[in-house]
Protein backbone atom coordinates (compact mmCIF):
# COMPACT_ATOMS: atom_id res chain seq x y z
CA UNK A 1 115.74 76.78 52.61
CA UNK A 2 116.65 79.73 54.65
CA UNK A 3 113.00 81.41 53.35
CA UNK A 4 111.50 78.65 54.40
CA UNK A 5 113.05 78.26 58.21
CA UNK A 6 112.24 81.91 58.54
CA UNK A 7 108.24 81.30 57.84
CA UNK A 8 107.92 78.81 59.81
CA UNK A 9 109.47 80.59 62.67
CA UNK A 10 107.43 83.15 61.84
CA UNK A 11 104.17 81.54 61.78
CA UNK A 12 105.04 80.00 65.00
CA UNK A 13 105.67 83.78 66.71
CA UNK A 14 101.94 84.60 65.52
CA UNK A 15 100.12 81.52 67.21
CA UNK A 16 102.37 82.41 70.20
CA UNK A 17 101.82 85.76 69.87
CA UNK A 18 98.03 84.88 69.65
CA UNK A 19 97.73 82.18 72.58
CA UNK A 20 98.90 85.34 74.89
CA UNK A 21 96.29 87.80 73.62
CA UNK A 22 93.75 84.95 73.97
CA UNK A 23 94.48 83.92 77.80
CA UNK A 24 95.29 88.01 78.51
CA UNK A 25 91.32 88.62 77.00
CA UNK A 26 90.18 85.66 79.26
CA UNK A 27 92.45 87.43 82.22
CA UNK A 28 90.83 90.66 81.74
CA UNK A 29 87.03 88.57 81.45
CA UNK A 30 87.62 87.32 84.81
CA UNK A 31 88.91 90.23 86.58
CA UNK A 32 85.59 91.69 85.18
CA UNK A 33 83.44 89.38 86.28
CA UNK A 34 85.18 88.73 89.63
CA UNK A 35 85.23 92.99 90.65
CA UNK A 36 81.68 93.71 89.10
CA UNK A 37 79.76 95.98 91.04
CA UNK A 38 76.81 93.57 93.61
CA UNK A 39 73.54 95.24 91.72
CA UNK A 40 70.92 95.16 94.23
CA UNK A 41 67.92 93.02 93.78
């Protein structure tokens, strides 16, 4: 039982773990976009 309680808490560290990276890659995508250089035409 105890295995089991620990994989589960486990598995739901890593989708935590993974909704963070995802919104800190879309962070860093906008911060990109927003301060990219004005080319000029």
């Amino acid at each position: 039982m105890k295995k089991i309680l620990l994989l589960l808490l486990a598995a739901a560290g890593a989708v935590v773990a993974k909704k963070k990276l995802d919104e800190s890659k879309a962070e860093q995508a906008l911060w990109a976009e927003a301060t990219d250089p004005v080319r000029p035409a």
